[in-house]
Protein backbone atom coordinates (compact mmCIF):
# COMPACT_ATOMS: atom_id res chain seq x y z
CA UNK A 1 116.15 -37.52 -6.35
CA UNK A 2 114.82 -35.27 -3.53
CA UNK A 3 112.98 -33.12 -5.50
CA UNK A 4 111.23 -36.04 -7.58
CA UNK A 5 110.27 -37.67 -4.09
CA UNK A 6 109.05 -34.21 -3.31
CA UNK A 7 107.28 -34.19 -6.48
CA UNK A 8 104.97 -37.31 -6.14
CA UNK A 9 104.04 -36.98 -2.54
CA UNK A 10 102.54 -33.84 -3.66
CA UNK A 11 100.39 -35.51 -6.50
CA UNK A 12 98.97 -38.62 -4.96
CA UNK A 13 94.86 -38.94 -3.94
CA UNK A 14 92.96 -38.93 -0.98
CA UNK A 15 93.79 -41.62 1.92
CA UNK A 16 91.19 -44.43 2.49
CA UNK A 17 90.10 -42.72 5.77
CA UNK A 18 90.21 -39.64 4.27
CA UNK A 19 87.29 -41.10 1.44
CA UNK A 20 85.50 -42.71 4.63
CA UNK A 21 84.69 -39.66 6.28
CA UNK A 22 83.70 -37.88 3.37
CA UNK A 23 81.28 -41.09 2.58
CA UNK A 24 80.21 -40.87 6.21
CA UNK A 25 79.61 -36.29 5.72
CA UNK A 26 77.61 -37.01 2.30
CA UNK A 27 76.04 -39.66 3.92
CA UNK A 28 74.95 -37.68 6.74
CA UNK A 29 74.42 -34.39 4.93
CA UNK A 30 71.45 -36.39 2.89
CA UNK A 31 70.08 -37.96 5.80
CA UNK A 32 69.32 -34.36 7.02
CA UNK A 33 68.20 -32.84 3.99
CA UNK A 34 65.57 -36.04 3.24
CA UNK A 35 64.52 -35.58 6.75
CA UNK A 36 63.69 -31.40 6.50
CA UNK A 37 62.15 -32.31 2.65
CA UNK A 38 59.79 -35.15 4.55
CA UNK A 39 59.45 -33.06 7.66
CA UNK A 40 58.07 -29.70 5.29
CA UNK A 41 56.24 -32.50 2.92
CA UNK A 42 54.29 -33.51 5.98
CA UNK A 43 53.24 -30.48 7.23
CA UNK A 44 51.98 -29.10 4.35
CA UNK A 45 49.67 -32.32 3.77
CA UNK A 46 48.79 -32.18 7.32
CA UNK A 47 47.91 -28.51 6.90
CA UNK A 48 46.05 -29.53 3.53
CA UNK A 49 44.43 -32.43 5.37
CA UNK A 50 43.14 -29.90 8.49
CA UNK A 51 41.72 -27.00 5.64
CA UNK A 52 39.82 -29.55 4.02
CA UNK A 53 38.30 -31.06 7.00
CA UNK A 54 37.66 -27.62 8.29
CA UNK A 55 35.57 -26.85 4.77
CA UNK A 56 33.98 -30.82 5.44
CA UNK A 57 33.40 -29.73 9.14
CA UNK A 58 31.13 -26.10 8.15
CA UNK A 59 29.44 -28.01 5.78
CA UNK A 60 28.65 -30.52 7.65
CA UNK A 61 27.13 -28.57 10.61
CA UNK A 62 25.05 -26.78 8.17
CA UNK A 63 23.83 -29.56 6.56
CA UNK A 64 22.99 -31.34 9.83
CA UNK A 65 21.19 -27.60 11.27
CA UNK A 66 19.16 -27.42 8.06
CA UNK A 67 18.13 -31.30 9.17
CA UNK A 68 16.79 -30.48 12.58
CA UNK A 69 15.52 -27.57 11.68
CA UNK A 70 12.82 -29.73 9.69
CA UNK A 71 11.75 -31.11 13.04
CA UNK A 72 8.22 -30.64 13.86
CA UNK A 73 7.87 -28.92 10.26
CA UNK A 74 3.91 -29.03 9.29
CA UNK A 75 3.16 -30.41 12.30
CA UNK A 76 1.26 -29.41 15.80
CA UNK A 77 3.11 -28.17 19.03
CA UNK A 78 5.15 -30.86 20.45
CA UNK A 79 4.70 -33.50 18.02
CA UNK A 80 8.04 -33.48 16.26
CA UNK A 81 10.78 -34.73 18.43
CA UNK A 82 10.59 -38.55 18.51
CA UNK A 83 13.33 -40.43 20.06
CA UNK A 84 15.56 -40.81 22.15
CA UNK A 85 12.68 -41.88 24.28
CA UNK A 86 13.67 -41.23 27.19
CA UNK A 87 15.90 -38.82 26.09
CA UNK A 88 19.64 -38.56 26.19
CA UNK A 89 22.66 -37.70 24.38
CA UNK A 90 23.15 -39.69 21.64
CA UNK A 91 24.42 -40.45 17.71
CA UNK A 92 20.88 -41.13 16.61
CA UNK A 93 17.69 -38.84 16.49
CA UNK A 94 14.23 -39.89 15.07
CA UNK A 95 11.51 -36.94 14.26
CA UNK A 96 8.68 -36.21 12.46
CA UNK A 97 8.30 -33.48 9.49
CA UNK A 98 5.60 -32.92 7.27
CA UNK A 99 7.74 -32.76 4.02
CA UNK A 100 5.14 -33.11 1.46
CA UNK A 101 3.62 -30.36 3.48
CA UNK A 102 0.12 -31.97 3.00
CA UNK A 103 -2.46 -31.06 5.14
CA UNK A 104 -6.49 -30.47 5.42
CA UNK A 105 -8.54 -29.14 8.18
CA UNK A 106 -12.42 -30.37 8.72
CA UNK A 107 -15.35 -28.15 8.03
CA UNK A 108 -15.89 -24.44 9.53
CA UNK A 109 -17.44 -23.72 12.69
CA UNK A 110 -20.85 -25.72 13.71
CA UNK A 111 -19.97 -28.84 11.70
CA UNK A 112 -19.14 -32.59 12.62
CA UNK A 113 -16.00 -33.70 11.64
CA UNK A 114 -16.30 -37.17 13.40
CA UNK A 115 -16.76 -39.24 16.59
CA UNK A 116 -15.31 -41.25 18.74
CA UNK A 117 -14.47 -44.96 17.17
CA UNK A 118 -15.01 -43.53 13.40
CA UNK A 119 -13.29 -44.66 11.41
CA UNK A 120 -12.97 -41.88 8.76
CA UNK A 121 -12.45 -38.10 9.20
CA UNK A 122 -14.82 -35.36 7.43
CA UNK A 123 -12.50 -32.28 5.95
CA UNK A 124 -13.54 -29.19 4.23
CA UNK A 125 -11.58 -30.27 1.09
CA UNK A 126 -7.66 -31.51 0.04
CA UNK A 127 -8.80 -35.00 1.38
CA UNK A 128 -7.32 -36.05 -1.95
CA UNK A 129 -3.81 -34.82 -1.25
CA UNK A 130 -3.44 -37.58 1.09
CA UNK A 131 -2.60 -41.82 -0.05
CA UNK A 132 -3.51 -44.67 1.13
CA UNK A 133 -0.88 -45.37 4.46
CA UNK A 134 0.06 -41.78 4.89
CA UNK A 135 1.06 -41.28 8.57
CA UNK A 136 -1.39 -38.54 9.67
CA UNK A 137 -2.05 -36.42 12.97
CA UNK A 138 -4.93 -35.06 13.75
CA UNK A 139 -4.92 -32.33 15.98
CA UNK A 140 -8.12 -29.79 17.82
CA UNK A 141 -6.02 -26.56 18.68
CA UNK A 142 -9.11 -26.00 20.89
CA UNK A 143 -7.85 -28.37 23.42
CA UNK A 144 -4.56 -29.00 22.48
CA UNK A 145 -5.67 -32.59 21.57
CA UNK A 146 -3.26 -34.83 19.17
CA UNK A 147 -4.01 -38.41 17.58
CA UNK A 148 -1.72 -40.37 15.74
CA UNK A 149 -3.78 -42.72 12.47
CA UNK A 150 -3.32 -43.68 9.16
CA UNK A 151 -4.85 -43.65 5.79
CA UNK A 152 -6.63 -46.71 4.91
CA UNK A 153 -8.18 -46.70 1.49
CA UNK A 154 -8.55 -43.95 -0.92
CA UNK A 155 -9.49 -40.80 0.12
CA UNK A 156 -11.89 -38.08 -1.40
CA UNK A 157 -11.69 -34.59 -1.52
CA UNK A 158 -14.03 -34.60 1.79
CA UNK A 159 -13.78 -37.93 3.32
CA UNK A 160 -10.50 -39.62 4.70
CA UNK A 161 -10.72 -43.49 5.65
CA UNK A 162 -8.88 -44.07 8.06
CA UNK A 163 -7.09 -47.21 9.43
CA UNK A 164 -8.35 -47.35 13.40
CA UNK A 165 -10.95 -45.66 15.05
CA UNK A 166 -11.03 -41.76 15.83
CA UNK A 167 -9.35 -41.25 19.56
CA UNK A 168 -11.51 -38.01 19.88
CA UNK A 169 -15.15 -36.50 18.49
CA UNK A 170 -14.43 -33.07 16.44
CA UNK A 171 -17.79 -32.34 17.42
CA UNK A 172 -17.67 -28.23 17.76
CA UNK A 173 -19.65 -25.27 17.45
CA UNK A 174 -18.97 -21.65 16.41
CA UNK A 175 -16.44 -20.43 18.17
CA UNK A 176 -14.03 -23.47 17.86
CA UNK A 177 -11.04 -23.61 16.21
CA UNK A 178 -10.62 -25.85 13.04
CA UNK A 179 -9.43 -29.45 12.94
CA UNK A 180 -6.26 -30.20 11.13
CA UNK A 181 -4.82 -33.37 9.83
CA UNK A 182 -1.39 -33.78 8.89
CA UNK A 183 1.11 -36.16 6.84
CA UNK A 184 3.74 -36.79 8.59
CA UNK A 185 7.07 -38.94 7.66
CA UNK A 186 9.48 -40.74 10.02
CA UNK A 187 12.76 -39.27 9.55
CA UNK A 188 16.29 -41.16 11.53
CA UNK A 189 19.51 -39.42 11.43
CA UNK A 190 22.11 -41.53 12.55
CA UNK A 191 26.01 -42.31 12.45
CA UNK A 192 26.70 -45.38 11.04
CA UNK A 193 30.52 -46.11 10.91
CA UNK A 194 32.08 -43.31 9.44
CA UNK A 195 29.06 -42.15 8.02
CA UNK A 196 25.76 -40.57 8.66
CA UNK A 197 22.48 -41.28 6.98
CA UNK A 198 18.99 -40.44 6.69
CA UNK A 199 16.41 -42.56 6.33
CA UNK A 200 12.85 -41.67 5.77
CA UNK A 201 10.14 -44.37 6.91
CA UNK A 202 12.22 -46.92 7.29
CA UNK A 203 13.20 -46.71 3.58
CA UNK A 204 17.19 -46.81 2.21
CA UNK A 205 19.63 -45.04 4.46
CA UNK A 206 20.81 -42.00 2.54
CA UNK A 207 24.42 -40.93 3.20
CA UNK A 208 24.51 -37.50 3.48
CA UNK A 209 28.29 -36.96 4.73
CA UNK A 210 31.11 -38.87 5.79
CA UNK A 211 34.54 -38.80 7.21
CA UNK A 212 33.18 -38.24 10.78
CA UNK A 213 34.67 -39.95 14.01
CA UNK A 214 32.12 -39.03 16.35
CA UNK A 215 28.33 -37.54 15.92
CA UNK A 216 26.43 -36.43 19.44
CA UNK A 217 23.26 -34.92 19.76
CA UNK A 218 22.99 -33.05 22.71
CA UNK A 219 19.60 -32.48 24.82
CA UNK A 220 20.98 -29.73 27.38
CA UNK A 221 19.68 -32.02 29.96
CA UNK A 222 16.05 -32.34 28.76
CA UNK A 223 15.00 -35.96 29.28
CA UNK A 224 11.39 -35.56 28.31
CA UNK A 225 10.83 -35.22 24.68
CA UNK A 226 8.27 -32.74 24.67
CA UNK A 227 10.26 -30.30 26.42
CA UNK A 228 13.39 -30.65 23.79
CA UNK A 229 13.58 -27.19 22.39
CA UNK A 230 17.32 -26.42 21.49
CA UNK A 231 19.55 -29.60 20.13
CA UNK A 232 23.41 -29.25 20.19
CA UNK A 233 25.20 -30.77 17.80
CA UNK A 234 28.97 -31.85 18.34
CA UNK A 235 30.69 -33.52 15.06
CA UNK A 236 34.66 -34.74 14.98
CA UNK A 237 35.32 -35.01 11.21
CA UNK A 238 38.64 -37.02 10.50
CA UNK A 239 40.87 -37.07 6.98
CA UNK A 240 40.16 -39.48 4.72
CA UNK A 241 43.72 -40.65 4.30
CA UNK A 242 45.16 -40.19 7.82
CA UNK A 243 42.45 -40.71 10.78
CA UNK A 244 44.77 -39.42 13.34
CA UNK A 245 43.87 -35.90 11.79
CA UNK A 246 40.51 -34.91 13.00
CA UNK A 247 39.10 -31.73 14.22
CA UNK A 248 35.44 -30.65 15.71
CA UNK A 249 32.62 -28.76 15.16
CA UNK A 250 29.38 -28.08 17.59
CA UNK A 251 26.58 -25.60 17.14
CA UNK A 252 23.10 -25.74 19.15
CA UNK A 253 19.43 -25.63 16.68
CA UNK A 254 16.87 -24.64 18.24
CA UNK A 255 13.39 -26.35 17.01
CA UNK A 256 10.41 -25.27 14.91
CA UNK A 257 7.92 -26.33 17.57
């Protein structure tokens, strides 16, 4: 009898408590490992997330250098930068660029170009390159004179109507300097939400990159715009799943003219 007794406390199962606790381990022991699997899961998106804003972030600097450095393009001394007016640090910049890189100059030395109140311009030739409403400047290097106009009406190859009267006379002789007129177009790049666009004479904003958090120009403490030579730039791109993970960029342009 004392050796069955024996026999079947030696064969029966685990207690209750005994089943608890082990419930309670397994319990815990997959708690921890789902916590180090989401833990590891995380950082490697969140080190994903910061290499491809960091690829988002070179590009994007580069793209927006290659933008400023179009200030002023085709145009006279001092005539690019536009706004802000008076200037400051800001998300938005406006400047001038002569894209179409159209241009004409009046006659050589000893010739009359125009006169005050005209209201057309005499060039040696290329008149024609111009439309009706370009945006033109006309500028005498021999006095570092500038005048904003338009084109009103079809012009020739030697005759450019124009749509007020001429500022100046280009009345010279042999030793001055030519006359040039220049197209010019209105360029804004600004951050708009997440976004930042161009937009060329008031046309359709372009988008030309997005996923930023912040976009400052910086003037270095200029606050006239003529004297705006070097523009920092200072992005913060974020990740377009997650905008707590963001990281910045900055570089400094300096200008054509």
């Amino acid at each position: 009898m004392t050796k069955k007794s024996s026999l079947l406390k030696s064969e029966r199962g685990f207690t209750l408590i005994e089943l608890m606790i082990a419930g309670v381990l397994g319990v815990v022991v997959l708690g921890v490992a789902v916590y180090v699997f989401t833990k590891q899961d995380d950082a490697i998106r969140t080190e994903n997330a910061s290499t491809n804003i960091r690829a988002k972030g070179r590009h994007a600097i580069k793209i927006l250098a290659e933008e400023l450095k179009e200030i002023g393009y085709g145009l006279p001394p001092n005539q690019g930068f536009v706004a802000p007016d008076p200037v400051a640090n800001s998300s938005t910049i406006t400047y001038r660029a002569n894209l179409d890189n159209v241009r004409a100059s009046t006659p050589g030395s000893a010739a009359d170009g125009g006169s005050a109140a005209d209201t057309a311009i005499t060039v040696a030739e290329d008149g024609d390159t111009f439309s009706d409403n370009d945006k033109i400047i006309i500028y005498n290097p021999s006095y570092g004179d500038s005048e904003l106009n338009t084109v009103d009406g079809t012009p020739t190859s030697t005759n450019i109507p124009l749509g007020s009267g001429l500022a100046n006379s280009y009345l010279y002789g042999a030793n001055s300097n030519l006359v040039t007129i220049n197209k010019y177009n209105d360029v804004v790049i600004a951050l708009d939400g997440t976004e930042i666009k161009r937009t060329i004479d008031g046309g359709t904003p372009i988008t030309i990159m997005n996923n930023v958090s912040d976009l400052v120009f910086d003037f270095l403490g200029e606050t006239q715009t003529t004297r705006v030579k070097i523009i920092g730039i200072m992005i913060t791109m974020q990740d377009s799943d997650d905008s707590d993970i963001t990281q910045d960029f900055s570089t400094d342009v300096s200008l054509r003219n």
